[in-house]
Protein backbone atom coordinates (compact mmCIF):
# COMPACT_ATOMS: atom_id res chain seq x y z
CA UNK A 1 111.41 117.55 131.50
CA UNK A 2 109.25 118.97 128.99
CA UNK A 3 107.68 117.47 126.00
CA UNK A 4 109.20 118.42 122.74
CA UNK A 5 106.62 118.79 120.22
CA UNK A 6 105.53 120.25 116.82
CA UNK A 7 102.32 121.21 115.20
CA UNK A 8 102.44 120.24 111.20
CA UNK A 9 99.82 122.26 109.69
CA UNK A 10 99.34 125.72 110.79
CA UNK A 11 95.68 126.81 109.33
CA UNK A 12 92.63 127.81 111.39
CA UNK A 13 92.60 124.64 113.49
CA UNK A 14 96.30 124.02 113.62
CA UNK A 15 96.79 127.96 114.78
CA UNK A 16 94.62 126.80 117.87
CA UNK A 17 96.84 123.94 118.29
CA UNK A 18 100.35 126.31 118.06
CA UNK A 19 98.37 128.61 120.54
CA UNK A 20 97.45 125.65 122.75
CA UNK A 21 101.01 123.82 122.78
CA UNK A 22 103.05 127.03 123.31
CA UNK A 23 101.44 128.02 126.39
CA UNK A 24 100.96 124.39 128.04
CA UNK A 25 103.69 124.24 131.29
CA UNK A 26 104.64 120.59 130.19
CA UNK A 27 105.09 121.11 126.82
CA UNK A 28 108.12 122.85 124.55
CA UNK A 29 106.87 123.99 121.59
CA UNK A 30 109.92 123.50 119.38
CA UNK A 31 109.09 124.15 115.88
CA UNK A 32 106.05 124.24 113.42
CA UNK A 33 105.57 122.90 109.28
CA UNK A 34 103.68 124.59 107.20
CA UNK A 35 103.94 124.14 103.05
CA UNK A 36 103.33 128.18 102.91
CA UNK A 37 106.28 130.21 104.05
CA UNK A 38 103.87 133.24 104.44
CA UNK A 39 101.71 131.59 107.36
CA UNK A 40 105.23 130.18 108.84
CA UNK A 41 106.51 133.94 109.11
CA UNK A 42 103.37 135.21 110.57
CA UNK A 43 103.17 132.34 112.84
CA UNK A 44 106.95 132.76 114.21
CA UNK A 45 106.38 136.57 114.44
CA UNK A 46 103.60 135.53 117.33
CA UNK A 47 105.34 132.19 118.76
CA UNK A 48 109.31 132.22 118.70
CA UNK A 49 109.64 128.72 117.24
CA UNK A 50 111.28 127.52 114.15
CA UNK A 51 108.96 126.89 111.01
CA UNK A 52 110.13 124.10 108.26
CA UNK A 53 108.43 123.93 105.02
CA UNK A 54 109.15 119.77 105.33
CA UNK A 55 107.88 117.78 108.12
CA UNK A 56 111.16 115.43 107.61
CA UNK A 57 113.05 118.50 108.84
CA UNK A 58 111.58 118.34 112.78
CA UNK A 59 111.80 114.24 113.15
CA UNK A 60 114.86 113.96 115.05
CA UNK A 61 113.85 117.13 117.06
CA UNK A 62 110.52 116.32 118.76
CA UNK A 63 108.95 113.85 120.97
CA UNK A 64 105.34 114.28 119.42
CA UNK A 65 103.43 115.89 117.15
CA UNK A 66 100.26 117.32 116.39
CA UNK A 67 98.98 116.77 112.57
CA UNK A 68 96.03 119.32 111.76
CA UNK A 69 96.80 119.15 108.09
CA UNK A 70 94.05 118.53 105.06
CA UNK A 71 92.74 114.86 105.24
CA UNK A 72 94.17 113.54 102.72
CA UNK A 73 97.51 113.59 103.64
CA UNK A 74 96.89 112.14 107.23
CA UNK A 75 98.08 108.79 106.58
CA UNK A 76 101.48 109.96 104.68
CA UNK A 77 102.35 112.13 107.65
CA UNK A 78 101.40 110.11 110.61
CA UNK A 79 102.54 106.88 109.26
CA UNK A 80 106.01 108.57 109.11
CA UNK A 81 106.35 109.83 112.63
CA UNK A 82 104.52 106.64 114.33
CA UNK A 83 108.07 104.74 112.19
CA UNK A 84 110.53 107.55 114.06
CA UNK A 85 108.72 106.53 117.52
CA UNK A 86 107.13 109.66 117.65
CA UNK A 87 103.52 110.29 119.67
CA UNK A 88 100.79 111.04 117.30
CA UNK A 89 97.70 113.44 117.76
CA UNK A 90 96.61 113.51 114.60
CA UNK A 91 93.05 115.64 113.53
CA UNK A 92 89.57 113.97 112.71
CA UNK A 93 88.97 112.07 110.68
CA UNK A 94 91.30 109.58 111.40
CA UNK A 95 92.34 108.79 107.28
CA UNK A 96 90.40 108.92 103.97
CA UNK A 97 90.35 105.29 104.21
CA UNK A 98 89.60 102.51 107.07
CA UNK A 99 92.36 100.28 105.82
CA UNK A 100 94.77 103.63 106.46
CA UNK A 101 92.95 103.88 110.07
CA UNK A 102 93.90 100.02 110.52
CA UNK A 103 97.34 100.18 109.42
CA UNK A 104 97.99 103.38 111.50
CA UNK A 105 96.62 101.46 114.87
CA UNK A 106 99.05 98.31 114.08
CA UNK A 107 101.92 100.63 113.74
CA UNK A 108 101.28 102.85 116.76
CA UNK A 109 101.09 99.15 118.59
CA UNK A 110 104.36 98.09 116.81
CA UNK A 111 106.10 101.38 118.03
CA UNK A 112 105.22 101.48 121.22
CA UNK A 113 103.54 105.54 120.91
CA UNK A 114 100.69 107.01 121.96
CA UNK A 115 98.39 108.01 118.83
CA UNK A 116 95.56 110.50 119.85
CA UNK A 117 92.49 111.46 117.37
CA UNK A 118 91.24 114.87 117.90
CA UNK A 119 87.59 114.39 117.73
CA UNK A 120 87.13 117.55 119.92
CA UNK A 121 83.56 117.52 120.83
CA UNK A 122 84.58 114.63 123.42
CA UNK A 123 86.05 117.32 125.20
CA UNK A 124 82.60 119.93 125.03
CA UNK A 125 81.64 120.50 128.77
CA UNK A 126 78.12 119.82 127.73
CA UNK A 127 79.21 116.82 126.77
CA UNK A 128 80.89 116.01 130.10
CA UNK A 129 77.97 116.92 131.53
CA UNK A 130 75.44 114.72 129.56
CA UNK A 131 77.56 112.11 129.83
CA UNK A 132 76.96 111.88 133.39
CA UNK A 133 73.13 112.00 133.05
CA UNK A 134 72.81 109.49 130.71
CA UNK A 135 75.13 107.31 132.55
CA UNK A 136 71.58 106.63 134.89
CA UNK A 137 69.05 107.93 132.54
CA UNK A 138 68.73 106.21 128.72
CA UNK A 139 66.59 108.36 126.12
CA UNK A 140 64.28 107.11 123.56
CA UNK A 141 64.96 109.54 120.65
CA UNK A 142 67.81 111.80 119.60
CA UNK A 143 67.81 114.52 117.37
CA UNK A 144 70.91 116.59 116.22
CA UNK A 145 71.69 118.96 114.37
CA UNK A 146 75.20 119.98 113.20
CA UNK A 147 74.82 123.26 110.64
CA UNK A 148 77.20 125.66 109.35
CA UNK A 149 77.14 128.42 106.74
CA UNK A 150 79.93 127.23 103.47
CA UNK A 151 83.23 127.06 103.99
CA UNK A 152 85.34 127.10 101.16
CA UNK A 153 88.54 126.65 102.67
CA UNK A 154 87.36 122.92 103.30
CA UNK A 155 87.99 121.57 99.69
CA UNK A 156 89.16 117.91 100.44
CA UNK A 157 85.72 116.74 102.35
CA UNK A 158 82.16 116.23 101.94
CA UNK A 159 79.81 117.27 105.20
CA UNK A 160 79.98 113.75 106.46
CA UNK A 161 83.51 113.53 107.37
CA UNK A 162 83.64 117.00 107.77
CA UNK A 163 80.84 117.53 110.45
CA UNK A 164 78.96 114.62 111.09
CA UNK A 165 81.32 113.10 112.11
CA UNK A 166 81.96 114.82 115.20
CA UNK A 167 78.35 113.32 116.28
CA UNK A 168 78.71 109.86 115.17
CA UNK A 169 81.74 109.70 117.64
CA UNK A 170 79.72 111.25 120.18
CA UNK A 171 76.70 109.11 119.96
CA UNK A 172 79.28 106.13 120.41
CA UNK A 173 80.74 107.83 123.56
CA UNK A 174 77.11 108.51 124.84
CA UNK A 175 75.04 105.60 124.59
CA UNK A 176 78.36 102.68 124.99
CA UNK A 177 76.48 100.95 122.22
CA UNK A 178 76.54 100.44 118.74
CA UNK A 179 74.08 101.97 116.09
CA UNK A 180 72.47 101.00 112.60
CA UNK A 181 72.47 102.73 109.98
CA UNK A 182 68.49 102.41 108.84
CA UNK A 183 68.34 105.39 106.02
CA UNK A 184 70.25 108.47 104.61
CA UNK A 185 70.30 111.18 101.77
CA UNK A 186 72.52 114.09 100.90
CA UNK A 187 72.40 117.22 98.67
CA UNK A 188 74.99 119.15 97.45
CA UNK A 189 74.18 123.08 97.20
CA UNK A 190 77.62 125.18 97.05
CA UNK A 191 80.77 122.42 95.83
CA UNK A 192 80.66 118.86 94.29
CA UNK A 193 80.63 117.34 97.42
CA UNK A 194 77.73 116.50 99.83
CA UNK A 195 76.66 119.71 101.56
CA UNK A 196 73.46 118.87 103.27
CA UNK A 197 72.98 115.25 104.70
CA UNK A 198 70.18 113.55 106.90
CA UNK A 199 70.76 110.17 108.40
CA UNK A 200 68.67 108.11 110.88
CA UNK A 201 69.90 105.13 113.14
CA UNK A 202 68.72 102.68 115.54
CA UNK A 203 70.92 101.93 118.37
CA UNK A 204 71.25 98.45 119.71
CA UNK A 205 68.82 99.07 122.52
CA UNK A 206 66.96 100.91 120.53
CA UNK A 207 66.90 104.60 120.63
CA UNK A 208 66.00 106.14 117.60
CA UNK A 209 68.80 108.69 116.17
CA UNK A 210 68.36 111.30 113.84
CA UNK A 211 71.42 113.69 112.54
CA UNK A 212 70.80 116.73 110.32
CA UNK A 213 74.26 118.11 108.64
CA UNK A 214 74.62 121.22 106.78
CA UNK A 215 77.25 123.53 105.66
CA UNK A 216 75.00 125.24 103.67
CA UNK A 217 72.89 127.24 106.39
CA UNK A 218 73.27 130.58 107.31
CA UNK A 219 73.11 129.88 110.38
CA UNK A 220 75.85 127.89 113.15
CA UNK A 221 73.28 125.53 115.27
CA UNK A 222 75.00 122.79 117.12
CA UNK A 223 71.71 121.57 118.90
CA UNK A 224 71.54 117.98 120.60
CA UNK A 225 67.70 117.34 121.66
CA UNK A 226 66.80 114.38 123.88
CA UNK A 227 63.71 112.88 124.77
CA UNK A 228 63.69 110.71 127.93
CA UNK A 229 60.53 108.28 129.13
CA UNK A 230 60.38 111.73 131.71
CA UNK A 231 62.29 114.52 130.73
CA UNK A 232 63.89 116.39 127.90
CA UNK A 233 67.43 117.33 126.89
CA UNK A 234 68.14 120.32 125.06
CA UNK A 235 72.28 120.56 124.73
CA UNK A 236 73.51 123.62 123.19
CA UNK A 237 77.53 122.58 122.46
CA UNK A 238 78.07 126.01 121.06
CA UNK A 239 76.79 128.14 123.86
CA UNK A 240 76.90 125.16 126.27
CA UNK A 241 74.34 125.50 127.45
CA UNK A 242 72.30 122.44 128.96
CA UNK A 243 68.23 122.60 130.28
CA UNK A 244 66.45 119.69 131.24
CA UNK A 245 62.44 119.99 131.28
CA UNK A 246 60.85 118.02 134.07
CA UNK A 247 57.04 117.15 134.56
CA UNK A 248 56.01 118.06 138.63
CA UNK A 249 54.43 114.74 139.03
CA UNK A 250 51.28 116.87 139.39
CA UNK A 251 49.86 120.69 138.75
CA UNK A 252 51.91 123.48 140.56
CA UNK A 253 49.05 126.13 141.22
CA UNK A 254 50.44 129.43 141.83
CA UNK A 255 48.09 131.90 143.48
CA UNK A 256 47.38 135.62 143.06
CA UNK A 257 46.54 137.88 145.92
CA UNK A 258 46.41 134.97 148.35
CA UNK A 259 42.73 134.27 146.72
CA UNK A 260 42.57 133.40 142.95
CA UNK A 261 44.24 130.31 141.18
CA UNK A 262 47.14 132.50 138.30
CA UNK A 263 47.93 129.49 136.69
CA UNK A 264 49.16 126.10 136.76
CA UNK A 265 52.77 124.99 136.52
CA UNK A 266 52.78 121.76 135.28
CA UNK A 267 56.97 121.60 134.01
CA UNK A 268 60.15 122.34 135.65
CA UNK A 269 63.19 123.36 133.38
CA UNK A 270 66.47 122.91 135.20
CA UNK A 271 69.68 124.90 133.88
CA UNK A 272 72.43 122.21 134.28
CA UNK A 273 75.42 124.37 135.27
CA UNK A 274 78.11 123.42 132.79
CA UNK A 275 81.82 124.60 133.08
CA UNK A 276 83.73 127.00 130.59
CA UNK A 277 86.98 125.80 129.54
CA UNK A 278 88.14 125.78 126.02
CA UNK A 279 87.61 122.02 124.50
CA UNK A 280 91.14 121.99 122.31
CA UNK A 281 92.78 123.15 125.40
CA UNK A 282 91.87 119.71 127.48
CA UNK A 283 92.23 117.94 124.48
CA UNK A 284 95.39 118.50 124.22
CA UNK A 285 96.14 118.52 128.34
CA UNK A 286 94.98 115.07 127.82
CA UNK A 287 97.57 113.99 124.63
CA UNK A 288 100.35 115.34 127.18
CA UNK A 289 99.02 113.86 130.68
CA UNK A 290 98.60 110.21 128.54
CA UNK A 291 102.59 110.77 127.11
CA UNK A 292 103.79 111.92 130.77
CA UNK A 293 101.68 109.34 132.22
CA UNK A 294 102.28 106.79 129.96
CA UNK A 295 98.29 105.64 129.90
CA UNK A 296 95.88 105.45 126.59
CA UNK A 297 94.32 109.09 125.47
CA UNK A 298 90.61 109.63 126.12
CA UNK A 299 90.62 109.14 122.07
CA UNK A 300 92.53 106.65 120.06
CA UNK A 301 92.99 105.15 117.07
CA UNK A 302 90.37 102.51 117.85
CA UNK A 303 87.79 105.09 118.38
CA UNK A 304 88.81 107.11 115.15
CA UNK A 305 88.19 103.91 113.31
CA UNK A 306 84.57 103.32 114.95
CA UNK A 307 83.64 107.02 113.61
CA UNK A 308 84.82 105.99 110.00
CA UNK A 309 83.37 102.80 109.69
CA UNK A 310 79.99 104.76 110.38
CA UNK A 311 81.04 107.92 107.94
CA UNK A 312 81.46 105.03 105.11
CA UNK A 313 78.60 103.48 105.62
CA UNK A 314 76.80 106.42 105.50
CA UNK A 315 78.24 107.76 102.20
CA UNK A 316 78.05 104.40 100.40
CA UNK A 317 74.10 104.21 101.15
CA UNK A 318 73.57 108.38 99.80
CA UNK A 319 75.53 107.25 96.49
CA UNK A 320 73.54 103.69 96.49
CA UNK A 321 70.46 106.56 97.10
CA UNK A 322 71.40 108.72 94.39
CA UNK A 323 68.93 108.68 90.96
């Protein structure tokens, strides 16, 4: 039998979700909520669903949900279908607040449902893939960068629960260690909010982090460099696209005309051959195969709460920072 479920929030991200859900095999996609009857008509005129104005309206109706809806109203809306024994995947960040995040967990444990964070990256084939090589290999130094040109239609969020976020979960999921928070700043260049932030860490082995967010370049980079004692990364999660440069453990020579030394190769760069599959789309194939399955999501609550507790910190020390 399939799964029942509706998508609350149908803007950019929760179109992908409507997209995602209606076209799963396991899945019914039975209705979507939406405050603005205008993207509800538009949405129904692509997917045959119903669309309700009032997420009270679909309760009795589905099995689970999806929640891609404006931060701040994350802990209102999941906190009500985790009560009606609903399963929850509800959009990063997990809440505004960590208390929210904590009472969210206890009630998802009280209720017996599955509740699902979408921190999507986790799902990046790149990812996959450098998960696996740093599974035998550990680096020494990380650098990131995370940069976007403005968007306005993200009004309820600074750029460190907007983007760095995604990062701080995935250095957590990459290195199975925890990390310090040893010095940060932030700018604000196009709202009232944090636009530009820098933040450096220590990891509890010691592998120096730095993360460079901005949704004020005019430019989309979303670059993950690694230096290893004998190699170095260089992810590309938006092309994903993964080299790893090598030394040859001695001078290649390469010869010309069977008689003159060309030149010396002295580095190897490997293209790591990463798969192409849509990240939201196994996201998602995982929410359902953890419901059918009745096993924990690659993503829970617990790990939605980790990424906080980081974002916090960070924006506590750029305010303690600020003249």
């Amino acid at each position: 039998m399939a799964i029942k479920i509706g998508v609350v929030g149908i803007g950019t991200m929760g179109l992908h979700h409507v997209r995602n859900f209606y076209h799963h095999p396991e899945v019914e996609l039975v209705a979507v909520v939406d405050p603005s009857e205008d993207r509800l008509k538009q949405v129904i005129e692509k997917f045959p669903v119903q669309g309700y104005t009032d997420f009270r309206d679909i309760i009795d109706h589905v099995d689970a949900v999806s929640i891609a809806t404006p931060t701040s109203t994350h802990f209102s809306l999941a906190k009500e279908f985790i009560k009606n024994k609903k399963h929850v995947l509800l959009e990063k960040p997990i809440c505004e607040e960590i208390d929210e995040a904590k009472i969210l967990i206890d009630l998802a444990e009280k209720y017996q449902v599955l509740f699902a964070i979408g921190h999507i990256e986790r799902f990046n084939p790149v990812m996959q893939e450098l998960d696996n090589i740093l599974r035998v290999n550990k680096p020494v130094y990380i650098d990131i960068h995370r940069e976007s040109p403005y968007d306005p239609r993200i009004f309820d969020a600074d750029v460190v629960s907007d983007l760095m976020i995604h990062d701080v979960d995935l250095l957590l999921f990459l290195l199975k260690e925890s990390v310090t928070l040893k010095s940060t700043y932030g700018i604000s260049v196009h709202s009232n909010k944090n636009d530009l932030v820098i933040a450096q860490f220590i990891s509890e082995s010691g592998i120096l982090i730095n993360i460079t967010t901005s949704r004020a370049t005019e430019q989309k980079i979303r670059q993950w460099n690694l230096t290893l004692p004998n190699q170095f990364i260089e992810a590309d999660l938006m092309e994903r696209k993964l080299y790893i440069t090598r030394s040859t453990n001695g001078s290649l020579e390469i010869f010309h005309n069977n008689s003159e030394v060309k030149y010396k190769q002295e580095q190897l760069i490997e293209k790591v051959l990463v798969s192409n599959y849509e990240p939201l789309q196994m996201e998602i194939s995982d929410f359902v195969q953890a419901i059918l399955k009745k096993r924990k999501p690659k993503v829970g609550g617990w790990d939605g709460l980790l990424a906080l507790n980081i974002v916090k910190e960070i924006q506590k020390m750029i305010n303690n920072n600020m003249p």
